[in-house]
Structures are given as structure tokens and as C-alpha cells.
Protein backbone atom coordinates (compact mmCIF):
# COMPACT_ATOMS: atom_id res chain seq x y z
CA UNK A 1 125.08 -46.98 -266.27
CA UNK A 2 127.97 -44.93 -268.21
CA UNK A 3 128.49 -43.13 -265.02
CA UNK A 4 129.07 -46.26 -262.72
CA UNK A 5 131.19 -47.39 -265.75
CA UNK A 6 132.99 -44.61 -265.96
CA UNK A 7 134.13 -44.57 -262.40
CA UNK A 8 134.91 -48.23 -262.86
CA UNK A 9 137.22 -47.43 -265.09
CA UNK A 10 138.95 -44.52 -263.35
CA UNK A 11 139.49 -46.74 -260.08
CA UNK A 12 141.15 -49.12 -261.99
CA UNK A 13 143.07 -46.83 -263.68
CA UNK A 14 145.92 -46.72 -260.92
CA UNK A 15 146.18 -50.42 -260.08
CA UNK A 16 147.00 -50.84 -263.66
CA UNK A 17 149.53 -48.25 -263.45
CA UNK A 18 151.52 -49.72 -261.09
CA UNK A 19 150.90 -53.08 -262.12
CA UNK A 20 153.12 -52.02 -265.06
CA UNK A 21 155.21 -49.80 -263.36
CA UNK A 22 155.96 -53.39 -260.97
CA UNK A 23 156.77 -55.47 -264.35
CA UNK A 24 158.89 -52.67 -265.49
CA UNK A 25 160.93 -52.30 -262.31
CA UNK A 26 161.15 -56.18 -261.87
CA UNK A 27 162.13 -56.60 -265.40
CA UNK A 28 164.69 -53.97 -265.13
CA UNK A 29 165.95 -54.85 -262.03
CA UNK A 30 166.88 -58.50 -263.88
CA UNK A 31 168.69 -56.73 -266.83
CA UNK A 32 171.23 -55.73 -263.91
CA UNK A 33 169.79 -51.70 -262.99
CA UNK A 34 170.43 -50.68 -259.21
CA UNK A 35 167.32 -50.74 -256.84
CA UNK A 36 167.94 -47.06 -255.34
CA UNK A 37 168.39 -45.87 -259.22
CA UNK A 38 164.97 -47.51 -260.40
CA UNK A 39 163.25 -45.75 -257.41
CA UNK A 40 164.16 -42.40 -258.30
CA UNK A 41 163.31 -43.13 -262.37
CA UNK A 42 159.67 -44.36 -261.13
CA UNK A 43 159.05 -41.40 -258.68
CA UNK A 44 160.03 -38.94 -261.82
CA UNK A 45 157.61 -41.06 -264.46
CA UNK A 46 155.04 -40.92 -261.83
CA UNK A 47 155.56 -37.28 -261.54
CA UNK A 48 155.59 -36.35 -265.56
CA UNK A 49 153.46 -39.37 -266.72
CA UNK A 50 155.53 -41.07 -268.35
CA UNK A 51 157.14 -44.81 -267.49
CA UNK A 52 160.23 -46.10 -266.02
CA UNK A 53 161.89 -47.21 -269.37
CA UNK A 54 161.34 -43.89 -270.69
CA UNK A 55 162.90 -41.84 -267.73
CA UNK A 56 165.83 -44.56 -267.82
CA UNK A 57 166.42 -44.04 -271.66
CA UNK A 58 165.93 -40.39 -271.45
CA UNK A 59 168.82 -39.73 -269.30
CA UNK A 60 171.38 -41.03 -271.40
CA UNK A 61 173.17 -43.31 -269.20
CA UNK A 62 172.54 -46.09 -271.45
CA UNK A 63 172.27 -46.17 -275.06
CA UNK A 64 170.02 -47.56 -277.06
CA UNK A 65 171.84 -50.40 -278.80
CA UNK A 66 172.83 -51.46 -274.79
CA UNK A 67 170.02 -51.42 -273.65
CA UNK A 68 167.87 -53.64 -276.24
CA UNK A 69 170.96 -55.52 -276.65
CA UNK A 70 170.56 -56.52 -273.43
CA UNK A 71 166.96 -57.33 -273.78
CA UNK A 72 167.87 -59.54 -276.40
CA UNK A 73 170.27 -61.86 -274.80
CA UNK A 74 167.56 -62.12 -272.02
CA UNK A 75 165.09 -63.30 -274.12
CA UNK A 76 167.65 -65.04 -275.85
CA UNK A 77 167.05 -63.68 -279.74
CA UNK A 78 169.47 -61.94 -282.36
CA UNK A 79 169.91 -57.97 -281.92
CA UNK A 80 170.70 -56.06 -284.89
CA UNK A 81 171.68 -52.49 -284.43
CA UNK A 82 170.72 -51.73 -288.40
CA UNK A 83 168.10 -52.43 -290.91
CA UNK A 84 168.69 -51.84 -294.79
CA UNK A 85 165.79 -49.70 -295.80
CA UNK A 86 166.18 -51.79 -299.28
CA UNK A 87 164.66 -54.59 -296.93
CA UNK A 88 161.16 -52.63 -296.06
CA UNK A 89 158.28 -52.37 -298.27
CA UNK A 90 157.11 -49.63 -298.45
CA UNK A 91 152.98 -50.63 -297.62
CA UNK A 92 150.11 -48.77 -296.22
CA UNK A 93 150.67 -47.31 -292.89
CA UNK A 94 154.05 -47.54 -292.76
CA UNK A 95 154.70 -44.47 -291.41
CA UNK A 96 153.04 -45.46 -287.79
CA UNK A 97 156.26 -46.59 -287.08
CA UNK A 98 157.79 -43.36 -287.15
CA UNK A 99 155.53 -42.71 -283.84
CA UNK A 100 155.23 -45.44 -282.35
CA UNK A 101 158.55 -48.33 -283.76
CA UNK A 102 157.92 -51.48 -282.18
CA UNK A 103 157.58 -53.82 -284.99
CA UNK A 104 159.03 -53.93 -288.65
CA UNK A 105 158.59 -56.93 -291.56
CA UNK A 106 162.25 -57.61 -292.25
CA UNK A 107 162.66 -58.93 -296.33
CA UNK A 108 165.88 -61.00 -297.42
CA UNK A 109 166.86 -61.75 -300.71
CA UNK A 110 168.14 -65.08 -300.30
CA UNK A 111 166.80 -66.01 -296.63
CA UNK A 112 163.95 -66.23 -294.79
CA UNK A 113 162.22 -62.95 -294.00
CA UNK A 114 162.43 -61.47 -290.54
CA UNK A 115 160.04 -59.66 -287.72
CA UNK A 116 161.94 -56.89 -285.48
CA UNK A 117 160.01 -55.80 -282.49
CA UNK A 118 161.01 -53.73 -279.96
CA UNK A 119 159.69 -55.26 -276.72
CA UNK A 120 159.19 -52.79 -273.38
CA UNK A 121 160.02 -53.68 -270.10
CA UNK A 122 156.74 -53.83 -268.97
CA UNK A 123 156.25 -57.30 -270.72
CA UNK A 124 159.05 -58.57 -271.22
CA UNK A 125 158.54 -60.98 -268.52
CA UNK A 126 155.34 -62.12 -270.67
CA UNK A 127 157.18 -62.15 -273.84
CA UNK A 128 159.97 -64.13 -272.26
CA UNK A 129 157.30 -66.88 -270.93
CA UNK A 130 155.40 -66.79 -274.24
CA UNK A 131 158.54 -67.90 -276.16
CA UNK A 132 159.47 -70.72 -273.54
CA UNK A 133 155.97 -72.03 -274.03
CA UNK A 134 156.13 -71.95 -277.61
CA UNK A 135 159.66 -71.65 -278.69
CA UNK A 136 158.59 -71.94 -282.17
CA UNK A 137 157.09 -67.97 -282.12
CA UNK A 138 161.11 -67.47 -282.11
CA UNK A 139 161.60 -68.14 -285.42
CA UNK A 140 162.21 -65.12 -287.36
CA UNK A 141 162.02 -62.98 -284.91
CA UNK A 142 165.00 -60.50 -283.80
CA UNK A 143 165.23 -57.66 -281.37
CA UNK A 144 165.92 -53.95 -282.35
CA UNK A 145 166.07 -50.13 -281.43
CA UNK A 146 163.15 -47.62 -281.80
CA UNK A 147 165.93 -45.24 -283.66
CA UNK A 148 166.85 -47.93 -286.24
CA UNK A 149 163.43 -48.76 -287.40
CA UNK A 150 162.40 -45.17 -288.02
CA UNK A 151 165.54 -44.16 -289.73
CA UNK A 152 164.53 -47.59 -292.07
CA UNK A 153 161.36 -46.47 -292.19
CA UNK A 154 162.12 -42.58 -293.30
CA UNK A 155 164.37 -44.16 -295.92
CA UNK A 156 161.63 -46.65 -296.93
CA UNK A 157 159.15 -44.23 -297.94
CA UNK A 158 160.85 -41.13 -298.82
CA UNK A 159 160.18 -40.94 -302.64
CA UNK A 160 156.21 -41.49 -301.46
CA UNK A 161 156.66 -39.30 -298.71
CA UNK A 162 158.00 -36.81 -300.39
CA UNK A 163 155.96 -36.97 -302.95
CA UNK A 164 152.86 -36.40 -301.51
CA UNK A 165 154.20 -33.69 -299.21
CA UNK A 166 154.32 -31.64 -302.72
CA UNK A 167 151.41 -32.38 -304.27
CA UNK A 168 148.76 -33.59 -302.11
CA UNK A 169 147.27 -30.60 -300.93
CA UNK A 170 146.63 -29.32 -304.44
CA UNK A 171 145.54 -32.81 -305.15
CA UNK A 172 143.37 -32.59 -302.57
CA UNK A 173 142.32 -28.87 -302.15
CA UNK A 174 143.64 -27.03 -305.02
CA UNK A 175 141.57 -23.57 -303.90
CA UNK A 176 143.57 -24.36 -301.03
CA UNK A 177 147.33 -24.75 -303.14
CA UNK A 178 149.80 -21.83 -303.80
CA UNK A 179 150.28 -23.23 -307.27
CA UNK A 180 147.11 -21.46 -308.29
CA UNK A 181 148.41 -18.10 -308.30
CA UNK A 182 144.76 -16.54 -309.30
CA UNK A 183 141.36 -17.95 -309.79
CA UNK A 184 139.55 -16.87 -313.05
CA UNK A 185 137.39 -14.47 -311.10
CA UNK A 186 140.31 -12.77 -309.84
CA UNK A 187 142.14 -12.93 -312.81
CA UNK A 188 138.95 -11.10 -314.87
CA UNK A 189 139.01 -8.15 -311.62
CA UNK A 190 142.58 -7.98 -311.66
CA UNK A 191 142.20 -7.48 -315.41
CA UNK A 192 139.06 -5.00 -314.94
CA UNK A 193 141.42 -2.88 -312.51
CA UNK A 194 144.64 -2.83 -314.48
CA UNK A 195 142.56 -1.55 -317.40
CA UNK A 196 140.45 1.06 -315.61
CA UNK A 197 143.74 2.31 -314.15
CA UNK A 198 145.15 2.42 -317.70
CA UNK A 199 141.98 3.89 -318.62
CA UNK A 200 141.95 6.82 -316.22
CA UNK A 201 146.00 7.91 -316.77
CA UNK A 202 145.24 8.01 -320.46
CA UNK A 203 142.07 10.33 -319.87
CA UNK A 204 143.30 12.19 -316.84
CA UNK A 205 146.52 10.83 -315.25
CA UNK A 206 147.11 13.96 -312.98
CA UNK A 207 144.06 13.94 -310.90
CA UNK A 208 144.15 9.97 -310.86
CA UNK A 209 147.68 10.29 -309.17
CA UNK A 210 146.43 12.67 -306.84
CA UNK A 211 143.75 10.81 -305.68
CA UNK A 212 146.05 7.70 -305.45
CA UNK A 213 148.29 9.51 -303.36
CA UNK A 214 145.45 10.92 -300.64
CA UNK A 215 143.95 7.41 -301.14
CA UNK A 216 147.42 5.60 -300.01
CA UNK A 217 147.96 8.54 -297.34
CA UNK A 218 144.59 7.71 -295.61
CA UNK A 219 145.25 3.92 -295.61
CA UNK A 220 148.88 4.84 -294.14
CA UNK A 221 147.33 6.64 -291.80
CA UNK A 222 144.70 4.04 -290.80
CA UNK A 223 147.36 1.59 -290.06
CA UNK A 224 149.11 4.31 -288.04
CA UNK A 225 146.16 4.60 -286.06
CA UNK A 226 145.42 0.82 -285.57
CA UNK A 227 149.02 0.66 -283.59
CA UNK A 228 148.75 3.84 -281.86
CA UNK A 229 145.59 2.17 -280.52
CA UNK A 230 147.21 -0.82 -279.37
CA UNK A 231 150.25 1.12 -277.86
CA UNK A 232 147.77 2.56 -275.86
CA UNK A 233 144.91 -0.51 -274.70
CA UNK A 234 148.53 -2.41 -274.04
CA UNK A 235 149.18 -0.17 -271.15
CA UNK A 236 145.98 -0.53 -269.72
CA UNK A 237 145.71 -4.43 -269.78
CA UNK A 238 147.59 -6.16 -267.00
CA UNK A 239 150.03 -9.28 -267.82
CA UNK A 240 148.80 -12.11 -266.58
CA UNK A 241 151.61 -14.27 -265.04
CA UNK A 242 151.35 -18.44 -266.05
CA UNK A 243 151.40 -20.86 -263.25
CA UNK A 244 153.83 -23.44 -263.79
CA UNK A 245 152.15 -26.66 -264.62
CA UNK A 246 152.61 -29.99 -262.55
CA UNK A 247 152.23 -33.24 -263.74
CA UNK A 248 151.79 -35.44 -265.64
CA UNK A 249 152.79 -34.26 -268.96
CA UNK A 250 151.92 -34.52 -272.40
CA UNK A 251 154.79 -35.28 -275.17
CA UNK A 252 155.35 -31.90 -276.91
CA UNK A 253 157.09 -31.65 -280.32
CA UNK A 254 159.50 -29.00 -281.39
CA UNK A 255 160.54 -28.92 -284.62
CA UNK A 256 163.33 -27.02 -286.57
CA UNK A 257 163.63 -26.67 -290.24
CA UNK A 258 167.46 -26.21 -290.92
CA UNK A 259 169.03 -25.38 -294.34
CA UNK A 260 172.59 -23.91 -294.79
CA UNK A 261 172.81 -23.75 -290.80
CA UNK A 262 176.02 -25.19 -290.17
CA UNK A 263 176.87 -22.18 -287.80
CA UNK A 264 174.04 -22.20 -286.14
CA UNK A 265 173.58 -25.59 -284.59
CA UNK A 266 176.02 -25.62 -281.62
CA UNK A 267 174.06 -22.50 -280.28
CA UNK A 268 170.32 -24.56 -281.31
CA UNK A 269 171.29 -27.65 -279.66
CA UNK A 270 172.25 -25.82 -276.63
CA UNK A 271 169.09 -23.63 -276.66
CA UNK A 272 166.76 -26.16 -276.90
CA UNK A 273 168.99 -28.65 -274.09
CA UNK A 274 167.99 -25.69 -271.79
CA UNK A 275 164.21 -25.79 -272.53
CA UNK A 276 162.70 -26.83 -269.32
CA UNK A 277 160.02 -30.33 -270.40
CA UNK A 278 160.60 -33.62 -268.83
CA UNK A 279 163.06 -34.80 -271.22
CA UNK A 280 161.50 -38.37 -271.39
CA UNK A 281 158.00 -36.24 -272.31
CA UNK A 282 160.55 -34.26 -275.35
CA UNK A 283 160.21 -35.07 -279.09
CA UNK A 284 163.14 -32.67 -280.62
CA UNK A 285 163.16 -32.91 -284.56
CA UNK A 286 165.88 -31.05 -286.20
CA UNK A 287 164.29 -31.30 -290.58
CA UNK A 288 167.25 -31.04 -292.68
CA UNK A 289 167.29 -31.32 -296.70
CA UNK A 290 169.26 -35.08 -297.48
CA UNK A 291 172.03 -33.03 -299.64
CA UNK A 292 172.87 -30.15 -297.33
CA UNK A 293 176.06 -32.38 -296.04
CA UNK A 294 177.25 -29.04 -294.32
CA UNK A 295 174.62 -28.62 -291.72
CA UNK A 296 174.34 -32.87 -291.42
CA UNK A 297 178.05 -32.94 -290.42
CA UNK A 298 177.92 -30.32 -287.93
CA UNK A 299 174.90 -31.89 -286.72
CA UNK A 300 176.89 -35.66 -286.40
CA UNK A 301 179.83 -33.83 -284.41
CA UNK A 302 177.29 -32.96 -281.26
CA UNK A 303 176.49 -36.08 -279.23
CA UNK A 304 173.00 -35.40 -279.06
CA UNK A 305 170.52 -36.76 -276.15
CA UNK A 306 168.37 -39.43 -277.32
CA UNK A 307 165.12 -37.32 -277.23
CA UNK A 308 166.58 -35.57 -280.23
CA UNK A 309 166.05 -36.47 -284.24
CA UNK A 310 167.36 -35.76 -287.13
CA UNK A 311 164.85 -36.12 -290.32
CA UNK A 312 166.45 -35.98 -293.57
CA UNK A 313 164.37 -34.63 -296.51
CA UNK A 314 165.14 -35.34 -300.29
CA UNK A 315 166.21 -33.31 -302.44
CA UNK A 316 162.87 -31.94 -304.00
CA UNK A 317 161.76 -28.11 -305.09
CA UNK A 318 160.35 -25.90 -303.66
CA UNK A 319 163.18 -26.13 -301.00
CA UNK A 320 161.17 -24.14 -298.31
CA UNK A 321 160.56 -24.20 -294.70
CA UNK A 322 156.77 -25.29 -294.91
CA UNK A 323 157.53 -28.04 -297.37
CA UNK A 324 160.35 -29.60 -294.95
CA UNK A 325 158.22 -29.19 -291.53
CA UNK A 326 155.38 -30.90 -293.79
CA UNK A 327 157.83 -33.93 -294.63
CA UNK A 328 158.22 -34.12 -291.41
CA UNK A 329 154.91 -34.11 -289.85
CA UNK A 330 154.08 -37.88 -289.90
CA UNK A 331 156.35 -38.80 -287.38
CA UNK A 332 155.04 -35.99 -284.63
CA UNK A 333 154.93 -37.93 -281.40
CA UNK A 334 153.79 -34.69 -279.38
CA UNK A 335 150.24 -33.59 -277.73
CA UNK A 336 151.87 -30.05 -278.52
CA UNK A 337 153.93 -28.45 -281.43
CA UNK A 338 156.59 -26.01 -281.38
CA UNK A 339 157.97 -24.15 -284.57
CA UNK A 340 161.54 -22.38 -283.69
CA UNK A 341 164.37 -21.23 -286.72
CA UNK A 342 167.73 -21.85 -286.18
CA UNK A 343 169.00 -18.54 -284.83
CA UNK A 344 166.20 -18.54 -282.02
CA UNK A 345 166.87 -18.73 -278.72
CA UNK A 346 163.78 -19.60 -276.80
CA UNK A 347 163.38 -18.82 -272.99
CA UNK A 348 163.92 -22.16 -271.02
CA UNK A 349 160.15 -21.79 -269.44
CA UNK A 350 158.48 -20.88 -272.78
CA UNK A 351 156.98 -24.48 -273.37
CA UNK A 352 155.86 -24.13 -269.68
CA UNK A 353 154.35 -21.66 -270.54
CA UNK A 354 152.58 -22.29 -273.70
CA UNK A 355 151.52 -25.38 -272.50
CA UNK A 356 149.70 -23.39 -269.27
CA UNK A 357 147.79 -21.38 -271.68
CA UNK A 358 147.04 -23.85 -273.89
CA UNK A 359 145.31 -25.66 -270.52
CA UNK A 360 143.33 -22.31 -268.90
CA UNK A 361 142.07 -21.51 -273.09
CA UNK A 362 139.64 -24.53 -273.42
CA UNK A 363 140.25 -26.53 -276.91
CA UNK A 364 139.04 -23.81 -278.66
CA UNK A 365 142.46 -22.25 -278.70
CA UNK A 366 144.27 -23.62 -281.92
CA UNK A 367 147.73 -21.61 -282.28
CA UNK A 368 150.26 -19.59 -279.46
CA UNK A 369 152.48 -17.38 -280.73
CA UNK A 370 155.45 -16.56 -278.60
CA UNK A 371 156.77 -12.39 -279.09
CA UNK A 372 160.12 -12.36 -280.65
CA UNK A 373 162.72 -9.56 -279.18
CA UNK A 374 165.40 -8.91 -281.43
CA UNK A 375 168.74 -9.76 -279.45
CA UNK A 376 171.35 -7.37 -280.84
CA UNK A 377 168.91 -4.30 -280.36
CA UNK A 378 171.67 -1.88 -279.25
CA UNK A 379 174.25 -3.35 -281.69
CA UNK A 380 173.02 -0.29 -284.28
CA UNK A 381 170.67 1.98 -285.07
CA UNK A 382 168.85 -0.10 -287.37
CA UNK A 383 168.79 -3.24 -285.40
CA UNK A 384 167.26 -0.67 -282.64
CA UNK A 385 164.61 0.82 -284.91
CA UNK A 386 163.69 -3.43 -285.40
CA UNK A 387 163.57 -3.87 -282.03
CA UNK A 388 160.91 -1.27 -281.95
CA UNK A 389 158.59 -2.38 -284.55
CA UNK A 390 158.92 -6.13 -282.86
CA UNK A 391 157.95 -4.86 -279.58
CA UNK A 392 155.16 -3.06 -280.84
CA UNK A 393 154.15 -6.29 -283.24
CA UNK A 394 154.27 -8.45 -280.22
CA UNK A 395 153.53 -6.62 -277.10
CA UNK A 396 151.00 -4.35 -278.68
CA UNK A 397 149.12 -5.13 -282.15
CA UNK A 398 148.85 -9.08 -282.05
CA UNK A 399 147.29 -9.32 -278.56
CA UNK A 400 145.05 -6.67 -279.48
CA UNK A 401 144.22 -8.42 -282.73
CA UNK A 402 143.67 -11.52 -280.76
CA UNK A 403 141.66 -9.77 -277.62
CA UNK A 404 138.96 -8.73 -280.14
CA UNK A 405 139.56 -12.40 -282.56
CA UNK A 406 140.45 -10.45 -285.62
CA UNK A 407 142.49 -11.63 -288.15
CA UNK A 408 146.28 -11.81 -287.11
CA UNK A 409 149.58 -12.67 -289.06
CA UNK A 410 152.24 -15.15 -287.39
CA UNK A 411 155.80 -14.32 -286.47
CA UNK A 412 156.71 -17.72 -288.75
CA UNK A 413 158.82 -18.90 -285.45
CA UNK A 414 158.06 -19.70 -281.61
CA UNK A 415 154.84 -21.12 -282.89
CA UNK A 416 152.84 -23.45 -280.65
CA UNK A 417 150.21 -25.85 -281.82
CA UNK A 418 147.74 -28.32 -280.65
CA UNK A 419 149.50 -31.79 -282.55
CA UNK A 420 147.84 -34.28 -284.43
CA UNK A 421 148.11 -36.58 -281.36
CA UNK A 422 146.06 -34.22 -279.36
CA UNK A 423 143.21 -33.86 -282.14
CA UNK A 424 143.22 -37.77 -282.84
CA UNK A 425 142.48 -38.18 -278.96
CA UNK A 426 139.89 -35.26 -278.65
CA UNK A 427 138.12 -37.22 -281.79
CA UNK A 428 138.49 -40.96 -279.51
């Protein structure tokens, strides 16, 4: 029975899909868009899974406030291109509408309160008969953009947000926290060895130093050895070349946690613009702290594509990178995560890439990390000798480490994940 069910379902699947794909185009097509042009924008969401307002809106050729404006005066509502985050409440699950904004309680003061919805072209012809049947459903209700309810909705619950980004792990896991900086038992061994160690240069500090220093010398050497091992197994293991995946694709997130960057973004925005990912299937997230004006201004003189974001964090210690990204996490659209720093330059085929692997791994495989090559290698001797110890890091220990599943440390950048999106649909 679940197997005739479940075939059922599948050869439904595509009538639906283009019973949508239909609306859209025919609901488009009445806001005033060119025939040819909506052919090409459904053959492309066809091809990366996505749908026909998303390809429109992802190439830029109409803005946001146009384009829902426009929706508006069809269905014949108010548009308003802003929404005073002093008019949210902040309630439970709030922050949905960071992924998915299509609906937002409006509070006045002194009038009556407001819904803003974002309708898609795939119903709007529904929406627009609904409201001619019962005009009253128009009362208090008023069309808006995706972008203005999350930016009302980050401002909305940033103290909260905030808040908990701090303190909930050690709320909720404290053997888990950095704020515990030693548990009793390791405070009492730490104690133990510090006083043995006292203990032993009082009595005999000479031989105690020499058997430190043979000690360290052996674990120097062991280390040695580890990466003189994987210099060698990396010659003997071939690289496997990815084959570049088709369609359709999943959303994938990258995110950038910029502080004191001002100088760096022109050359960001243009590495990531070259990333190859259907851009209506591209979440970009550039995490900023809310009083670093410097970076935000540099930011506001690009004209950046619409799949790009800019999340503004408050002004809250510690002021690190995994505090900001954390802030920042709620609002991850994406299947897949990326983690790049502001000086990176990542290869245009490198979310390609990850996401091939990700596919031929099985969802066992948690984490990618991408090797970093240091760019200025010849520039001096120094930045040479780095270059060395990356390429041995990256082309030599870590996939070793990760051959034989052994513990292995991160490069802290050109990190890929499995997103919470992905996890919340393996558990469906």
C-alpha cells in the first residue's frame, strides 16, 4: 500500500509542477513581463529547481519594491516599502520569517493594526479572486517585500536574539560552554601536575629538565613523522576529479563574518559574484557587528544583487567570529553552508564541488573543508615557508587524517556544512 502510494505521489509530482509554473507565467505575463523572456526564466527554474518568480527576481532586472508594487496595484491593496520594527512584537517564532517572509502582524499606535503578506505569483490569481469574493478579507491587509520584513524582523528581536546567541549554549550545555575554563577534575590534575613538577625541580631539577627535554624531542619527532607519512601516502593516492552536478539544486548558504573589513569588501563581493550556483538557488549573508559603520558604509556603496544580505549584529562581547555566524544562523535559507573570511578568494567551481561530494558521501558526511593556498607565496621568504606548511596541512595531513576518520582540526574558512534545512528535511 505505501508503495502504490508512493508512486502516486511521484506521478503527480510533475503535473503539480507545472500547474504552478502555468499560474506563475499567466500571472506574470498580466503584471506586463514579455512572453519570449518568461520562457527562458521557466526553462532555467526547471533546470535548477527553482520557480519562475525566483529566476525573474534573481536577475536583477526588477527590484523588489517594483515588482510587489506592482502586485499590489493588481490586487488593488496599499504597498509599503518599510516597516518600523517598533511595530513588531517580538512573539514566539518570529524568526521563521527570516526564512521564509511572507506574512508579518503590523501594530499601530493610534490605528488599526495591519497584516503584510507577500503573495507569489503562483496564486496570485487565487488571492485576487478570494478578495473579489469577499472584499472584506481586504481590510487590513497591505502588500510588502521579502527584504523589508526580515530587516523588521532582525530589528524586532535583536536584544532576544542576541541574547541567547551568548548564553544559551551554556544555559543549555554548560560542559559544552567555553566559559568553563576547567572542570573540578581537571582543575585537581592540573593542580596534582603543577605540584609534582614543583616537586621534582626542588628535589632534582637537572635530571627533570633533561627528561623534559628528550620527552618534548620524542613528541616533536612523532609529529614529524605523522607528516612525513602523509607527504608520502599523498603521492600514492590518486585525485579524484568531481563531476559537475546538474539539476535541480538545493539553496546553499554562504556566510561571511566581517569586522573592521572596509578594504576588503570590493574584492569579497566580487569573489563571491563569480561563484558559479544558480543565483536564484544563492543565499549570500555578509554578518557585520551594528556599530562597525566603516565596513556598513563600504558595504551600502556596492549595489549588491538581491541574493545578497547584510545581517547586522549588536553590539555585544565577546565580539568574535563564532558568536556573529551564530547570530546569524536563524535566518539560513540553504540545504548547504559555506564559511569564507573576508580576504578569501574562493575558486568559482568550489560550491560545485562541495556540493558533488557532499552527494557521492551518503549523509553520513557532516563537514568539507576546502585546502587554503596562500596567494602571495613568492611575495617573501616567509610567506613561502607558509605556503609550505598549508600545502602540506591541506594536501597531505587532513586527508590522511580523514582517510583513516581520525580526529582533524579545521582551516576556520572554506568550510562546508550540511544546513539546518537539510537536517530538518532528513528528520520529515
Amino acid at each position: 500500500m505505501s508503495s502504490h502510494k508512493a508512486r502516486t505521489e511521484a506521478a503527480h509530482a510533475p503535473s503539480e509542477v507545472e500547474e504552478v509554473s502555468s499560474a506563475e507565467i499567466r500571472a506574470l505575463r498580466s503584471l506586463g513581463f514579455s512572453k519570449p523572456f518568461l520562457v527562458q526564466l521557466s526553462e532555467r527554474a526547471a533546470r535548477n529547481g527553482s520557480s519562475v518568480e525566483a529566476e525573474l527576481l534573481a536577475t536583477g532586472r526588477v527590484s523588489e519594491d517594483a515588482y510587489y508594487g506592482a502586485m499590489a496595484r493588481a490586487l488593488r491593496l496599499p504597498f509599503i516599502r518599510t516597516i518600523s520594527s517598533q511595530s513588531v512584537m517580538d512573539v514566539e517564532d518570529l524568526d521563521k520569517q527570516l526564512i521564509l517572509a511572507n506574512r508579518l502582524h503590523i501594530n499601530h499606535r493610534r490605528t488599526a493594526a495591519e497584516t503584510a503578506i507577500v503573495p507569489s505569483a503562483g496564486r496570485l490569481a487565487e488571492v485576487m479572486a478570494t478578495l473579489e469574493r469577499l472584499p472584506e478579507l481586504a481590510r487590513g491587509l497591505v502588500i510588502t517585500t521579502p527584504s523589508a520584513i526580515r530587516k523588521a524582523v532582525w530589528q524586532a528581536g535583536a536584544k532576544r536574539r542576541v541574547a541567547a546567541t551568548v548564553s544559551m549554549l551554556f544555559e543549555r550545555a554548560p560542559e559544552h560552554s567555553a566559559r568553563i575554563v576547567a572542570s573540578g577534575w581537571q582543575g585537581f590534575i592540573g593542580g596534582m601536575l603543577v605540584s609534582a613538577i614543583a616537586l621534582g625541580l626542588w628535589l632534582d631539577g637537572q635530571n627533570l629538565v633533561s627528561h623534559a627535554h628528550v620527552t618534548m624531542s620524542l613528541l616533536y619527532f612523532c609529529a614529524l613523522l605523522l607528516r612525513i607519512v602523509a607527504l608520502v601516502r599523498q603521492k600514492h593516492v590518486a585525485r579524484r576529479r568531481f563531476t559537475e552536478p546538474q539539476g535541480p539544486f538545493p539553496i546553499y548558504t554562504v556566510m561571511v563574518a566581517l569586522y573592521r573589513e572596509a578594504g576588503m569588501i570590493p574584492q569579497l563581493v566580487a569573489s563571491l559574484e563569480r561563484l558559479e550556483w544558480p543565483r536564484s538557488r544563492l543565499d549570500i549573508k555578509l554578518v557585520c557587528e551594528a556599530d562597525d559603520q566603516e565596513t556598513l558604509e563600504a558595504i551600502r556603496v556596492l549595489k549588491l544583487p538581491p541574493y545578497f544580505e547584510v545581517v547586522e549584529v549588536p553590539p555585544q562581547h565577546p565580539r568574535t567570529k563564532p558568536k556573529a555566524l551564530t547570530y546569524a544562523l536563524s535566518a539560513v535559507r540553504g540545504d548547504y553552508v559555506a564559511i569564507y573570511d573576508a580576504e578569501d578568494r574562493p575558486h568559482p567551481k568550489q560550491l560545485l564541488e562541495a556540493y558533488s561530494r557532499f552527494q557521492r558521501a551518503g549523509p553520513e558526511l557532516a563537514c568539507l573543508q576546502s585546502p587554503l593556498i596562500i596567494a602571495n607565496m613568492r611575495a617573501s621568504f616567509i610567506s613561502s615557508l607558509f605556503a609550505v606548511e598549508y600545502a602540506a596541512l591541506f594536501r597531505g595531513l587532513l586527508p590522511m587524517l580523514g582517510r583513516y576518520r581520525l580526529p582533524m582540526p579545521l582551516g576556520g574558512t572554506s568550510n562546508h556544512f550540511r544546513g539546518l534545512m537539510y537536517q530538518k528535511h532528513q528528520r520529515g
